[in-house]
Structure formats: structure tokens, C-alpha cells
PDB file of N, CA and C in Angstrom:
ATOM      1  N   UNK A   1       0.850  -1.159   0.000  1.00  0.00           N
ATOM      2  CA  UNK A   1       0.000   0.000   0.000  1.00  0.00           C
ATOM      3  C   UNK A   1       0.904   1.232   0.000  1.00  0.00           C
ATOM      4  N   UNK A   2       0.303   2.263  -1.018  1.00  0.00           N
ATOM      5  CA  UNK A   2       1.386   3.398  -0.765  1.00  0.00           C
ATOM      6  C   UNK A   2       0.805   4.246   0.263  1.00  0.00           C
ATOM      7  N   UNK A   3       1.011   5.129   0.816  1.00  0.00           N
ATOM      8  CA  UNK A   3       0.506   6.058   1.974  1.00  0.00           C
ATOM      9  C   UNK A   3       1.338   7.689   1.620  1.00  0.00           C
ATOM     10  N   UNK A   4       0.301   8.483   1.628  1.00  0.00           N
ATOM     11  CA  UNK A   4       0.552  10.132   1.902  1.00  0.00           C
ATOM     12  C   UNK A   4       0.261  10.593   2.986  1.00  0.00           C
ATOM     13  N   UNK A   5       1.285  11.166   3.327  1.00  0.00           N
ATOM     14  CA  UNK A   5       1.251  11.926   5.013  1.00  0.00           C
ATOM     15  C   UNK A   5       1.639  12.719   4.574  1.00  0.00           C
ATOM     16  N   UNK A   6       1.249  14.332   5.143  1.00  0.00           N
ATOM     17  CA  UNK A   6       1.191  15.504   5.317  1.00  0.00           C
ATOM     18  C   UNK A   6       2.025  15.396   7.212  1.00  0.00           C
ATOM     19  N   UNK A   7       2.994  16.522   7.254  1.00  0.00           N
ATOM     20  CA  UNK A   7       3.066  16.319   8.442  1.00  0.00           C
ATOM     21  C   UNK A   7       2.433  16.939   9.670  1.00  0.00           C
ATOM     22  N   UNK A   8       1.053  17.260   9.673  1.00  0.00           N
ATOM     23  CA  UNK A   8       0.113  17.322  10.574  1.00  0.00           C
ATOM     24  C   UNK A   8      -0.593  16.009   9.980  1.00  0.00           C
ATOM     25  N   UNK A   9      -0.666  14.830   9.682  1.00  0.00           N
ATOM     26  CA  UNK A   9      -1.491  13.948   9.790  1.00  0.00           C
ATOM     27  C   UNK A   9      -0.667  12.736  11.146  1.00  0.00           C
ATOM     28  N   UNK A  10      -1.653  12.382  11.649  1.00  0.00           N
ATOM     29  CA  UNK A  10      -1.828  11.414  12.514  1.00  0.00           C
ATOM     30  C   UNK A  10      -2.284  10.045  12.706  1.00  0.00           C
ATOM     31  N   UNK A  11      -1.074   9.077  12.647  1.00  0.00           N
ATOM     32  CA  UNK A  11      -2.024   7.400  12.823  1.00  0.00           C
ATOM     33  C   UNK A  11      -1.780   7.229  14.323  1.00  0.00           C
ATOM     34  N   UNK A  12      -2.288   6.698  15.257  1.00  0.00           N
ATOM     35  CA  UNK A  12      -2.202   7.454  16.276  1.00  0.00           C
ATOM     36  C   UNK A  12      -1.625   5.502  16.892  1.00  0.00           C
ATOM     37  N   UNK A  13      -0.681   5.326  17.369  1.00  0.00           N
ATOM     38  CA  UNK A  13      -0.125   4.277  17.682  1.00  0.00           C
ATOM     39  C   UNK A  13      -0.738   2.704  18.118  1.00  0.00           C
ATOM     40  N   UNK A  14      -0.118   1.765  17.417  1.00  0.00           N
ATOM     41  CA  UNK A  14      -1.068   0.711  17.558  1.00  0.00           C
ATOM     42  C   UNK A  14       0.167  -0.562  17.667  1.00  0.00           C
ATOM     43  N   UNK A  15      -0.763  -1.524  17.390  1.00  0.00           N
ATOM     44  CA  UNK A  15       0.673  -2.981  17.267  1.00  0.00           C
ATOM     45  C   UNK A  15      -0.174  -3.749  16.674  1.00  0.00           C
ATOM     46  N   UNK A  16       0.514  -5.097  16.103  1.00  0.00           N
ATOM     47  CA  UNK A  16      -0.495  -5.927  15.478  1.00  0.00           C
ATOM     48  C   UNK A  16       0.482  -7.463  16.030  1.00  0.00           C
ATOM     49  N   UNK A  17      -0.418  -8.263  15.772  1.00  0.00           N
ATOM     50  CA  UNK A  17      -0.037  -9.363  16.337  1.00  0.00           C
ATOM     51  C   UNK A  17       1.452 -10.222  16.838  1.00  0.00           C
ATOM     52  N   UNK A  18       1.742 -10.963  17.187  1.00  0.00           N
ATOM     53  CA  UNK A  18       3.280 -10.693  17.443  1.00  0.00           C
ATOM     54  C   UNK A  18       3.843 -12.025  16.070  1.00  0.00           C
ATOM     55  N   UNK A  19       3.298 -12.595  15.601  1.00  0.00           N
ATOM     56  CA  UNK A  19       3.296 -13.497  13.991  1.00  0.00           C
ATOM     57  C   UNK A  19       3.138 -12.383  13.012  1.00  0.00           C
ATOM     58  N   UNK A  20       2.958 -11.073  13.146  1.00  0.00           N
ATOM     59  CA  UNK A  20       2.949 -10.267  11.996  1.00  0.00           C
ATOM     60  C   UNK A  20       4.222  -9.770  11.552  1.00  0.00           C
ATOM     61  N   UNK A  21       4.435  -9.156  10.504  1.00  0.00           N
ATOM     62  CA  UNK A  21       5.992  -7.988  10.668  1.00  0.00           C
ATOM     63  C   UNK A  21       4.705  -7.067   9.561  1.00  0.00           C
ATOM     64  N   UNK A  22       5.708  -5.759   9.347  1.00  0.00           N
ATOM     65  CA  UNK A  22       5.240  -4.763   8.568  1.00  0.00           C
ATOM     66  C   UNK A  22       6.775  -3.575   8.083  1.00  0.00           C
ATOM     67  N   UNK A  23       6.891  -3.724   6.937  1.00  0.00           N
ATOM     68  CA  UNK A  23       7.776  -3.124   6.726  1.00  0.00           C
ATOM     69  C   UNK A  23       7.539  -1.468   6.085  1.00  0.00           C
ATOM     70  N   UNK A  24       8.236  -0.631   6.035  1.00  0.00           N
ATOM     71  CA  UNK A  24       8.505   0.921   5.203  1.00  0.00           C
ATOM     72  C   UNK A  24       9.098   1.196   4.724  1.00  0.00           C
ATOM     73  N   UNK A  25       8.683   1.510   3.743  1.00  0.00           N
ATOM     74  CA  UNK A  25       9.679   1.716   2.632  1.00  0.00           C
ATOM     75  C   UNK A  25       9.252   3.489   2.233  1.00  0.00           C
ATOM     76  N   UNK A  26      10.509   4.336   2.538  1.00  0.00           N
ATOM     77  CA  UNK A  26      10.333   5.794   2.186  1.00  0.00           C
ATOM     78  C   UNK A  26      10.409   6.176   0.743  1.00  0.00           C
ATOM     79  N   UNK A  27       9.409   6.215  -0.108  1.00  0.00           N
ATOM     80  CA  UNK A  27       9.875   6.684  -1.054  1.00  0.00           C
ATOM     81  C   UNK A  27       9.838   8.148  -1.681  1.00  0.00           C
ATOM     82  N   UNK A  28       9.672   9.493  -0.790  1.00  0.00           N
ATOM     83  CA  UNK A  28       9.436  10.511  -0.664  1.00  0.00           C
ATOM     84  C   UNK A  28       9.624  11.182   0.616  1.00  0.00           C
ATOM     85  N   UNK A  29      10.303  11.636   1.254  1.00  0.00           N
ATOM     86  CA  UNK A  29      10.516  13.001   2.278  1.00  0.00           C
ATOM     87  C   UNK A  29      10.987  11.599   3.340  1.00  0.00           C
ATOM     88  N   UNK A  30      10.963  12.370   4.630  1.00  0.00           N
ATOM     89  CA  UNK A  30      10.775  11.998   5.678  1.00  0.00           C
ATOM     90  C   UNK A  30      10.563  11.344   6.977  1.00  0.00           C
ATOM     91  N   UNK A  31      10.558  10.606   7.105  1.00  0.00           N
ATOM     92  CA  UNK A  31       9.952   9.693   8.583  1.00  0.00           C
ATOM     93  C   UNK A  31      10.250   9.592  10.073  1.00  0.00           C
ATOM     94  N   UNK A  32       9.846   9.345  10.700  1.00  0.00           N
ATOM     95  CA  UNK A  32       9.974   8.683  11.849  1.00  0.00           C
ATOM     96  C   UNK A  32       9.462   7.617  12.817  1.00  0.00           C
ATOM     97  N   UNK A  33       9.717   6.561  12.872  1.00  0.00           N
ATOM     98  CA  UNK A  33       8.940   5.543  13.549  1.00  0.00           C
ATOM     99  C   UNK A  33       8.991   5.718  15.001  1.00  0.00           C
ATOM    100  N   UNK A  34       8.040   5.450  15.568  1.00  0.00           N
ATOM    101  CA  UNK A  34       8.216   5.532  17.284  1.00  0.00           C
ATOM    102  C   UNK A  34       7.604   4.357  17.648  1.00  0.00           C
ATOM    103  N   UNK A  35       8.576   3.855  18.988  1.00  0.00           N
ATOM    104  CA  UNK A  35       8.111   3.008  19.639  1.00  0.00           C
ATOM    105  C   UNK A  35       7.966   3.096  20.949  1.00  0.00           C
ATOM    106  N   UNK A  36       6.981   2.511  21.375  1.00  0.00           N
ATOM    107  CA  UNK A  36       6.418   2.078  23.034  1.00  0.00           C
ATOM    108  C   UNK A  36       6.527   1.524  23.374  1.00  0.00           C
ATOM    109  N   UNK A  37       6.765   1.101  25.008  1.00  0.00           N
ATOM    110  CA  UNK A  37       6.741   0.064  26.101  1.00  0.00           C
ATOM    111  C   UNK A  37       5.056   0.565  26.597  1.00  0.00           C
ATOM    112  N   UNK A  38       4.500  -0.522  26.971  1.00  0.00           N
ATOM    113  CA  UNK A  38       3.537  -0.829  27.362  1.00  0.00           C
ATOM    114  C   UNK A  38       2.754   0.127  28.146  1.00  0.00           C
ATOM    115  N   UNK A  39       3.594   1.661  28.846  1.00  0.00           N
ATOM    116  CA  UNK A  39       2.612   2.382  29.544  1.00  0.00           C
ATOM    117  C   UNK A  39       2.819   3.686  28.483  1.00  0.00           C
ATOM    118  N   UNK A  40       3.178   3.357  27.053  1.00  0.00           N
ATOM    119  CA  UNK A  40       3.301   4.658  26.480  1.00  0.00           C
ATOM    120  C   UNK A  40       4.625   5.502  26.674  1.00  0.00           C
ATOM    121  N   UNK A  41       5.460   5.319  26.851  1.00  0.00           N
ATOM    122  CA  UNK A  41       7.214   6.097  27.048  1.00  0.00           C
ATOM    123  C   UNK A  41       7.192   5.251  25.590  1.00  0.00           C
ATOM    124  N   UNK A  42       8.201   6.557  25.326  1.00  0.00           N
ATOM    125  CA  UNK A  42       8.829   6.417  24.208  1.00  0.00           C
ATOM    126  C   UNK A  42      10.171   5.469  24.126  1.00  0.00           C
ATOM    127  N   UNK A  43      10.365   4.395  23.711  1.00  0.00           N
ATOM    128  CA  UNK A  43      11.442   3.895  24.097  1.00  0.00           C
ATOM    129  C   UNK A  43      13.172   3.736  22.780  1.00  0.00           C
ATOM    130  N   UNK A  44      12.108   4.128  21.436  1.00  0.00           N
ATOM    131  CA  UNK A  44      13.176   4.342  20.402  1.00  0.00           C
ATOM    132  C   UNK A  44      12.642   4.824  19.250  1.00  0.00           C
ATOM    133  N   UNK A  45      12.991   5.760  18.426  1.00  0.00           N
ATOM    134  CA  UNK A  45      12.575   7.068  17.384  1.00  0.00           C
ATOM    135  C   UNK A  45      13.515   6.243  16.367  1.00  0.00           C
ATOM    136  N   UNK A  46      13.041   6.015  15.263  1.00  0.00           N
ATOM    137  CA  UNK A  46      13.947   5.422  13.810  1.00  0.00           C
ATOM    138  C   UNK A  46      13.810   6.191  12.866  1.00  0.00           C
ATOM    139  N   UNK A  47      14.577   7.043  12.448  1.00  0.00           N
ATOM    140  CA  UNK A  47      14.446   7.777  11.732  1.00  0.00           C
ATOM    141  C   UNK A  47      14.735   7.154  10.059  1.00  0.00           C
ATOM    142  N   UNK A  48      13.915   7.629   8.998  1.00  0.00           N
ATOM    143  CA  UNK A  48      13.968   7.123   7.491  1.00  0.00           C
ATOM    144  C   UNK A  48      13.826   8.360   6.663  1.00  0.00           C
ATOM    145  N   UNK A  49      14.682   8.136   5.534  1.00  0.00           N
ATOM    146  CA  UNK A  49      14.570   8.562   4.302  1.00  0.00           C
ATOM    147  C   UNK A  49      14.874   8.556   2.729  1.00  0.00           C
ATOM    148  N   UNK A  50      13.877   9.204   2.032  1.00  0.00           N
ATOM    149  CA  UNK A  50      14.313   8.772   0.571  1.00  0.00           C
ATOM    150  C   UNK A  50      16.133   9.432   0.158  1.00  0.00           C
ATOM    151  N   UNK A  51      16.409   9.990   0.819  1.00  0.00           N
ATOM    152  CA  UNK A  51      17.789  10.829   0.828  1.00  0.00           C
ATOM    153  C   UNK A  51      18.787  10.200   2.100  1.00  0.00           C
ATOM    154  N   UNK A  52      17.912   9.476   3.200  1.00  0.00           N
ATOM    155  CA  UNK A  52      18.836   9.286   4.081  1.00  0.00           C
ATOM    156  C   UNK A  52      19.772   8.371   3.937  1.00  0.00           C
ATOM    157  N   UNK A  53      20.716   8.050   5.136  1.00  0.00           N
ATOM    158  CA  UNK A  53      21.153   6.429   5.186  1.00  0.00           C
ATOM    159  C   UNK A  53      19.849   5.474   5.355  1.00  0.00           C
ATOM    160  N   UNK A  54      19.052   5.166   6.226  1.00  0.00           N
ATOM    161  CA  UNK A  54      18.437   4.451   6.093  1.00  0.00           C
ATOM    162  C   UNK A  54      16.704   4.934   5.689  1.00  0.00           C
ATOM    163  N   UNK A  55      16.425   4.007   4.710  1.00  0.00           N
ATOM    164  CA  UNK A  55      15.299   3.957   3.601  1.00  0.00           C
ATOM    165  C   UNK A  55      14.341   3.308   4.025  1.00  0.00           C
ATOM    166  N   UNK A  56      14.794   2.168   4.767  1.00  0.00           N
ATOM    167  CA  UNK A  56      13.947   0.810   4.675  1.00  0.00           C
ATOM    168  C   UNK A  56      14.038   0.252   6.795  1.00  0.00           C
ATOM    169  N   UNK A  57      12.629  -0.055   7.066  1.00  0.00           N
ATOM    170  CA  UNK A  57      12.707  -0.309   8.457  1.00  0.00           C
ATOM    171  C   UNK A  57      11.548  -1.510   8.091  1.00  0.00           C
ATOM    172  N   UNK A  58      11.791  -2.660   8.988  1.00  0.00           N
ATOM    173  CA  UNK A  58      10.991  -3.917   9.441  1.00  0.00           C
ATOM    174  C   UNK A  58      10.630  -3.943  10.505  1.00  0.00           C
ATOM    175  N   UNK A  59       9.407  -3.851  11.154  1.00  0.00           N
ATOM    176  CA  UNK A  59       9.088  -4.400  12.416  1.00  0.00           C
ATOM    177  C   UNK A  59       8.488  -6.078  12.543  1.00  0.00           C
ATOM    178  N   UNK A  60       9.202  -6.882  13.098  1.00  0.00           N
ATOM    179  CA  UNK A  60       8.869  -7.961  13.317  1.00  0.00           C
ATOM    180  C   UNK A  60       8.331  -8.755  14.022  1.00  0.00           C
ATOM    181  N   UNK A  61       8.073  -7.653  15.613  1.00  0.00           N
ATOM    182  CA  UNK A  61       7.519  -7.622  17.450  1.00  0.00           C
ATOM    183  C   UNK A  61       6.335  -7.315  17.379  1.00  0.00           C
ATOM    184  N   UNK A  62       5.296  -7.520  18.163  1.00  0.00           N
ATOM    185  CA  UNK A  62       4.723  -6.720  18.075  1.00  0.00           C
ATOM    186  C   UNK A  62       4.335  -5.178  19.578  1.00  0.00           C
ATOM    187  N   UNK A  63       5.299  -4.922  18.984  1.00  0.00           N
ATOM    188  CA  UNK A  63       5.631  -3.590  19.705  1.00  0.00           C
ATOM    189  C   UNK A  63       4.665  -2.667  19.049  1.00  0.00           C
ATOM    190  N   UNK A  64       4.405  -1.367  20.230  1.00  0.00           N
ATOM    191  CA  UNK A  64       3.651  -0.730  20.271  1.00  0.00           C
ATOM    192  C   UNK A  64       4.534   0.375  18.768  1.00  0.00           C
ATOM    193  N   UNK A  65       3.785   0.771  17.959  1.00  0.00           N
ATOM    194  CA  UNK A  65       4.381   1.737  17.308  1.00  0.00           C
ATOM    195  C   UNK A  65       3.863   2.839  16.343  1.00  0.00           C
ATOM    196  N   UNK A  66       4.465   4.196  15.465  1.00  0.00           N
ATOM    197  CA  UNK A  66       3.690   5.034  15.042  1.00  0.00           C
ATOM    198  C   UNK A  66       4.330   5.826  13.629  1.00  0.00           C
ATOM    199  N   UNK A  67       4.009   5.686  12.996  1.00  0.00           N
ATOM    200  CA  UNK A  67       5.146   6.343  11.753  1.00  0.00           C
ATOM    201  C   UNK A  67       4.598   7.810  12.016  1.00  0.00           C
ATOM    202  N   UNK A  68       5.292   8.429  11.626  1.00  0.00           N
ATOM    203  CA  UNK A  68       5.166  10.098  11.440  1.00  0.00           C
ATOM    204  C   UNK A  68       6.294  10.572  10.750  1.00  0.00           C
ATOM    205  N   UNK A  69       5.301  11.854   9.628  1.00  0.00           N
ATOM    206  CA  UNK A  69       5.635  12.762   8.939  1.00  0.00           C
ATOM    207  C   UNK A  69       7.421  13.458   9.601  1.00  0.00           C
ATOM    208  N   UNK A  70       8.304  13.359   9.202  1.00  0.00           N
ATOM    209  CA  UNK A  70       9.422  14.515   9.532  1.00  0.00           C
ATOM    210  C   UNK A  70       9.557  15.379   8.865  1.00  0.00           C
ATOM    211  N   UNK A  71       8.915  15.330   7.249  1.00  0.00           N
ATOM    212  CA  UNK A  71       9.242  16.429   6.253  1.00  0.00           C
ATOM    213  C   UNK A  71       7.709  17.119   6.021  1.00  0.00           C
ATOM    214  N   UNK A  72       7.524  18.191   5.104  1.00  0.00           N
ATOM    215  CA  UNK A  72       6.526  18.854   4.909  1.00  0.00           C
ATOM    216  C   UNK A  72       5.268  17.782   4.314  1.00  0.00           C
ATOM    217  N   UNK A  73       6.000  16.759   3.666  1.00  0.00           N
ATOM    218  CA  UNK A  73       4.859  15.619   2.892  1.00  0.00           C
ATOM    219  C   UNK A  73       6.220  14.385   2.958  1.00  0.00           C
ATOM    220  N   UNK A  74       5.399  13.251   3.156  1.00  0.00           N
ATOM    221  CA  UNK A  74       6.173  11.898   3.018  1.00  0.00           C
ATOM    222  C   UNK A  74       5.157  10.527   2.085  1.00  0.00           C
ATOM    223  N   UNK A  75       5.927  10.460   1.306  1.00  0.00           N
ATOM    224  CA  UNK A  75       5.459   9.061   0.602  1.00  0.00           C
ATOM    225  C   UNK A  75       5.810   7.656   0.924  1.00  0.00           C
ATOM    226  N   UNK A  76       5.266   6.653   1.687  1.00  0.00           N
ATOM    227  CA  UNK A  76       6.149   5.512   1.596  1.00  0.00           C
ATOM    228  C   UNK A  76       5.431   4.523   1.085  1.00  0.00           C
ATOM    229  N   UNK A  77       6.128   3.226   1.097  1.00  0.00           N
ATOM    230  CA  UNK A  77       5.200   1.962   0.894  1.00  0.00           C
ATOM    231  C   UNK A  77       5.405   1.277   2.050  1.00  0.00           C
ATOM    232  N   UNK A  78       3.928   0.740   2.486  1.00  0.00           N
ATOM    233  CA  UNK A  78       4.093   0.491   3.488  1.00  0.00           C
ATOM    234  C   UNK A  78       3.834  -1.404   2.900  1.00  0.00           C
ATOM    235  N   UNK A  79       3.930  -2.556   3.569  1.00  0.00           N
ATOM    236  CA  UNK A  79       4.152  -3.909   3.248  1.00  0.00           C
ATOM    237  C   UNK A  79       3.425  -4.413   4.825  1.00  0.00           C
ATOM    238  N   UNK A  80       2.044  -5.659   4.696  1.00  0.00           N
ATOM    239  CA  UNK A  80       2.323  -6.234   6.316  1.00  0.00           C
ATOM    240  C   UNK A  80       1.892  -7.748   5.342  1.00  0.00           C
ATOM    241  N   UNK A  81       2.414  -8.590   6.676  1.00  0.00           N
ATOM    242  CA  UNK A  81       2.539 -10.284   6.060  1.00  0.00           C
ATOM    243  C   UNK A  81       0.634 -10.279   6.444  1.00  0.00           C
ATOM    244  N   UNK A  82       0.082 -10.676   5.311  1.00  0.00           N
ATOM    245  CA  UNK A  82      -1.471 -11.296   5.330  1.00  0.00           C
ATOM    246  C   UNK A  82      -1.980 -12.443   5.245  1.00  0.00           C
ATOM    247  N   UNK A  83      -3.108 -12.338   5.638  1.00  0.00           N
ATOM    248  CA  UNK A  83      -4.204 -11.536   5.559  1.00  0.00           C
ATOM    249  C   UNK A  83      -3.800 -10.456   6.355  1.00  0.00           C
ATOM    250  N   UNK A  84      -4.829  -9.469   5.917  1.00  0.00           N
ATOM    251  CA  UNK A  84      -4.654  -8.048   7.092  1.00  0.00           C
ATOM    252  C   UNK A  84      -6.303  -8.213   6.983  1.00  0.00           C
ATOM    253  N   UNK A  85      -7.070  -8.592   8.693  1.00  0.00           N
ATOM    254  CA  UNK A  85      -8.252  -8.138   9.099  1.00  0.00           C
ATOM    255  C   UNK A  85      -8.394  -7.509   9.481  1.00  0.00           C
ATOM    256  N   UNK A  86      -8.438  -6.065   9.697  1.00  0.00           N
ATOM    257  CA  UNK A  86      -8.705  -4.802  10.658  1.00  0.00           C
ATOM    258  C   UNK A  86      -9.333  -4.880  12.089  1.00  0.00           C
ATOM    259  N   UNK A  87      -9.581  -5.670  12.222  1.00  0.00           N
ATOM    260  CA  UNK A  87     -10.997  -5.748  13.743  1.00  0.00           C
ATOM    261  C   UNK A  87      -9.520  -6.898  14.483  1.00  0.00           C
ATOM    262  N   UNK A  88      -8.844  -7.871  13.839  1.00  0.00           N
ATOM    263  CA  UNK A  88      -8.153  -8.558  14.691  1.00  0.00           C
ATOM    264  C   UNK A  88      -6.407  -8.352  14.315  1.00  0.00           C
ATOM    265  N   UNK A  89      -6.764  -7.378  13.707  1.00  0.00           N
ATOM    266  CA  UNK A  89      -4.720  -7.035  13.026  1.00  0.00           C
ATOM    267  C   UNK A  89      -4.483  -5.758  14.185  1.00  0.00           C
ATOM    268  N   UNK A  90      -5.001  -5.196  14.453  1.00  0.00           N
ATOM    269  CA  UNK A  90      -5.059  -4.010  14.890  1.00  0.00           C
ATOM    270  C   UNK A  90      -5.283  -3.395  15.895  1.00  0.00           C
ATOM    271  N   UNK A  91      -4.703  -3.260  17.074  1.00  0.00           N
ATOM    272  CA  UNK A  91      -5.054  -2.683  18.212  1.00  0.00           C
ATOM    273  C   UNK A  91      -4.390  -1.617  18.928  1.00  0.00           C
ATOM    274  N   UNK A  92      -5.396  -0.733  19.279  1.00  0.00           N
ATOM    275  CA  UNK A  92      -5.154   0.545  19.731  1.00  0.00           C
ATOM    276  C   UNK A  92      -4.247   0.940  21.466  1.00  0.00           C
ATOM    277  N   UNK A  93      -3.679   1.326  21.772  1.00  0.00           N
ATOM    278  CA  UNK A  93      -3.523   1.194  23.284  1.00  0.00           C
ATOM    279  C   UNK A  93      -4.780   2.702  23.965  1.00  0.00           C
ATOM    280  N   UNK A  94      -4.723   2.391  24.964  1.00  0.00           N
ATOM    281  CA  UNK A  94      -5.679   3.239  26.467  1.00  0.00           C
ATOM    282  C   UNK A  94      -4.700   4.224  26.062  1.00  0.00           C
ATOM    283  N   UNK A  95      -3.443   4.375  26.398  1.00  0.00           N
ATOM    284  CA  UNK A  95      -2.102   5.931  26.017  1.00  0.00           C
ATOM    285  C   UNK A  95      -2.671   6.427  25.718  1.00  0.00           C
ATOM    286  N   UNK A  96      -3.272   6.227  24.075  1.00  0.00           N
ATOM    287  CA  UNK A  96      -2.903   7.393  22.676  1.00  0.00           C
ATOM    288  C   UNK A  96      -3.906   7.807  22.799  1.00  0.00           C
ATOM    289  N   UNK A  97      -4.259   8.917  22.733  1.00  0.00           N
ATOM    290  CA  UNK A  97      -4.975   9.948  22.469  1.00  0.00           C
ATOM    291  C   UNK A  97      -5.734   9.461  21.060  1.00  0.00           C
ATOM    292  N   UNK A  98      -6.810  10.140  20.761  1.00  0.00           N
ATOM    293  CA  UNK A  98      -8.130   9.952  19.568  1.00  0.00           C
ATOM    294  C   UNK A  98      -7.806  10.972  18.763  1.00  0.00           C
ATOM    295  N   UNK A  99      -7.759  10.165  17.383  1.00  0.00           N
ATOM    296  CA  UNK A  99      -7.343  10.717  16.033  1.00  0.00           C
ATOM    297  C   UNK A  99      -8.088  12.668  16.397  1.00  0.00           C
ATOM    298  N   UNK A 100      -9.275  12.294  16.703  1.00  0.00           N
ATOM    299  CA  UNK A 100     -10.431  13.417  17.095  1.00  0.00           C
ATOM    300  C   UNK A 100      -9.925  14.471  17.801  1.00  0.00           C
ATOM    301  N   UNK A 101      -8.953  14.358  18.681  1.00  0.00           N
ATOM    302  CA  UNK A 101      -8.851  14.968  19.860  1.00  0.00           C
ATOM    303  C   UNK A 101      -7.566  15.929  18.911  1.00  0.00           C
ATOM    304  N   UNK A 102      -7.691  17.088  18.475  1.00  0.00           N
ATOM    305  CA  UNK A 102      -6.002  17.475  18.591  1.00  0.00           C
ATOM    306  C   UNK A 102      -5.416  18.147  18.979  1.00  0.00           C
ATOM    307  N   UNK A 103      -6.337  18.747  19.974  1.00  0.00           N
ATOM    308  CA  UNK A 103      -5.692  19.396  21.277  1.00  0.00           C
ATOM    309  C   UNK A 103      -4.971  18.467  21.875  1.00  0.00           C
ATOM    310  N   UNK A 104      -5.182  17.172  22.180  1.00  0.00           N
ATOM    311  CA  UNK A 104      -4.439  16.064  22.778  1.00  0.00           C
ATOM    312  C   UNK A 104      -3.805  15.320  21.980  1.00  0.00           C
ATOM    313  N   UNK A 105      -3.605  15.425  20.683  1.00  0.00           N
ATOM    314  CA  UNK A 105      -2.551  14.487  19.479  1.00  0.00           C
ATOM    315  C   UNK A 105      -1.387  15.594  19.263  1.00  0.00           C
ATOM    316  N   UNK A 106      -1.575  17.263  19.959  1.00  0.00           N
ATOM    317  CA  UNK A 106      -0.673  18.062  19.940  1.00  0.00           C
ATOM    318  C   UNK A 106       0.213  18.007  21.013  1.00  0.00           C
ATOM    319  N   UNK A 107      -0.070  17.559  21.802  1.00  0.00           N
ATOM    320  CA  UNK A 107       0.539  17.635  23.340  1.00  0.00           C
ATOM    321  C   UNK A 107       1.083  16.049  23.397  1.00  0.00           C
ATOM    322  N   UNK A 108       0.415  15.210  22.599  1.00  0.00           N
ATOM    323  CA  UNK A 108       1.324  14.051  23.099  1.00  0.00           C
ATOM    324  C   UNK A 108       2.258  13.854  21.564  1.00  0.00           C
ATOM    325  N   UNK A 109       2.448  14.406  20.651  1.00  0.00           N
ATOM    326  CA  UNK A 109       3.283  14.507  19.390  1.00  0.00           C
ATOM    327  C   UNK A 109       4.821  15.260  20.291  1.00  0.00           C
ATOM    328  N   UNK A 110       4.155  16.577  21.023  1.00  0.00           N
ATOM    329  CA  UNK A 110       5.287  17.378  21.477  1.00  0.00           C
ATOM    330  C   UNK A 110       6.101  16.687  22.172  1.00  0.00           C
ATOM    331  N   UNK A 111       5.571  15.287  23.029  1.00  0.00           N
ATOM    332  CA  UNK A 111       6.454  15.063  24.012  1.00  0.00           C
ATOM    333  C   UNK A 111       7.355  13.967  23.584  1.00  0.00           C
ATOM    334  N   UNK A 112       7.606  13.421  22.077  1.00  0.00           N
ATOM    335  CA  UNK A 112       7.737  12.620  21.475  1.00  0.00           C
ATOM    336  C   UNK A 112       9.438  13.083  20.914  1.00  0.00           C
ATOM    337  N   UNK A 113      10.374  11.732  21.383  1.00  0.00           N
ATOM    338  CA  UNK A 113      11.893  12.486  20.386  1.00  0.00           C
ATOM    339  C   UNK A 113      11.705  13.073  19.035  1.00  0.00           C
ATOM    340  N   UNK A 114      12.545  13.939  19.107  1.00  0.00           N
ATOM    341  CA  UNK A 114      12.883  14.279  17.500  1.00  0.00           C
ATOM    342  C   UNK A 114      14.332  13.919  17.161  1.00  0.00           C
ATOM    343  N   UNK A 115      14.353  12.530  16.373  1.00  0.00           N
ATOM    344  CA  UNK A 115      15.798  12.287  16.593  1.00  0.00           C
ATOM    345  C   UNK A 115      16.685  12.751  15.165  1.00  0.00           C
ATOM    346  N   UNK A 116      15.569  13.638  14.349  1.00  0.00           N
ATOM    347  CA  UNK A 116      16.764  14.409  13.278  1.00  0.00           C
ATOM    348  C   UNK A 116      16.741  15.504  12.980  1.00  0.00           C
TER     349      UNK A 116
END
């Protein structure tokens, strides 16, 4: 699947099964992956790009995690091993704040590394 992010857009952090992986592939601007430990701390920021050293990230855990925009617009391809069911691939944590909310997707973005 390809994906356009603007960097005010928001997928607001999730994980998927621990038999899944999901890979990214940057092929335009920007990225950053974030990951969580279980009460929401940030525990490691991966930074990607179509210009950077690294292009290409695999998650193989199923760790809590969140891609986000670093540049003005980012293109990637994103890859997960399927089927992909939405209702059982996909789960949200209690942490993250609601796509809805962005008074609260602003305040918890801010508190998030910026590792470039």
C-alpha cells in the first residue's frame, strides 16, 4: 500500500499481532517511527529517508508503534505479512490519544523524540 502523510497527519499508535511484521519503505521526504513500552514512554525514534542512510525499516515484534511525517509531505510503501483483518490485526492502546482529539494528538506529538 502506498501512503501520503502531510506532516500534521496522525495514525495514532497501535501494534499488530506478534506473527505479523510490517515493513517501510520511504519513497518521498521523511519519517519517523516511534516506539512504546507498554505504559506509552517512548522507548526508540527510527528515523527514514528517501535521501537518508536508512530507507527501509521492518518491524517484526509486536511492539507498540507510530510512523510520522518529519518532512513537509512523506510518501512511503508500506508492506504487512497477510491476511490483514482490521478488527483482529489491529489494536489501539488506552495511552494514545483519539485521532479526534487534537488538542491532545498536539501535546502528546510534542512530548515525542525528534531524533533528526
Amino acid at each position: 500500500m502506498l501512503i501520503a502523510f502531510h506532516r500534521d497527519s496522525f495514525m495514532p499508535p497501535h501494534r499488530h499481532p506478534a506473527n505479523k511484521s510490517e515493513s517501510y519503505h520511504v519513497i518521498g521526504g521523511m519519517m519517523v517511527v516511534h516506539l512504546f513500552d507498554d505504559t506509552g514512554a517512548a522507548v526508540r525514534s527510527i528515523s527514514l529517508g528517501s535521501s537518508a542512510p536508512s530507507f527501509l525499516y521492518r518491524l517484526s515484534t509486536n511492539l507498540w508503534h507510530m510512523p510520522t511525517a518529519a518532512s513537509e509531505w512523506l510518501i512511503y510503501h508500506e508492506v504487512y505479512s497477510g491476511p490483514f483483518l482490521k478488527d483482529r490485526d489491529v489494536e489501539f492502546p488506552s495511552w494514545a490519544p483519539a485521532e479526534s482529539d487534537h488538542a491532545e494528538v498536539a501535546r502528546f506529538r510534542s512530548r515525542l523524540p525528534n531524533p533528526l
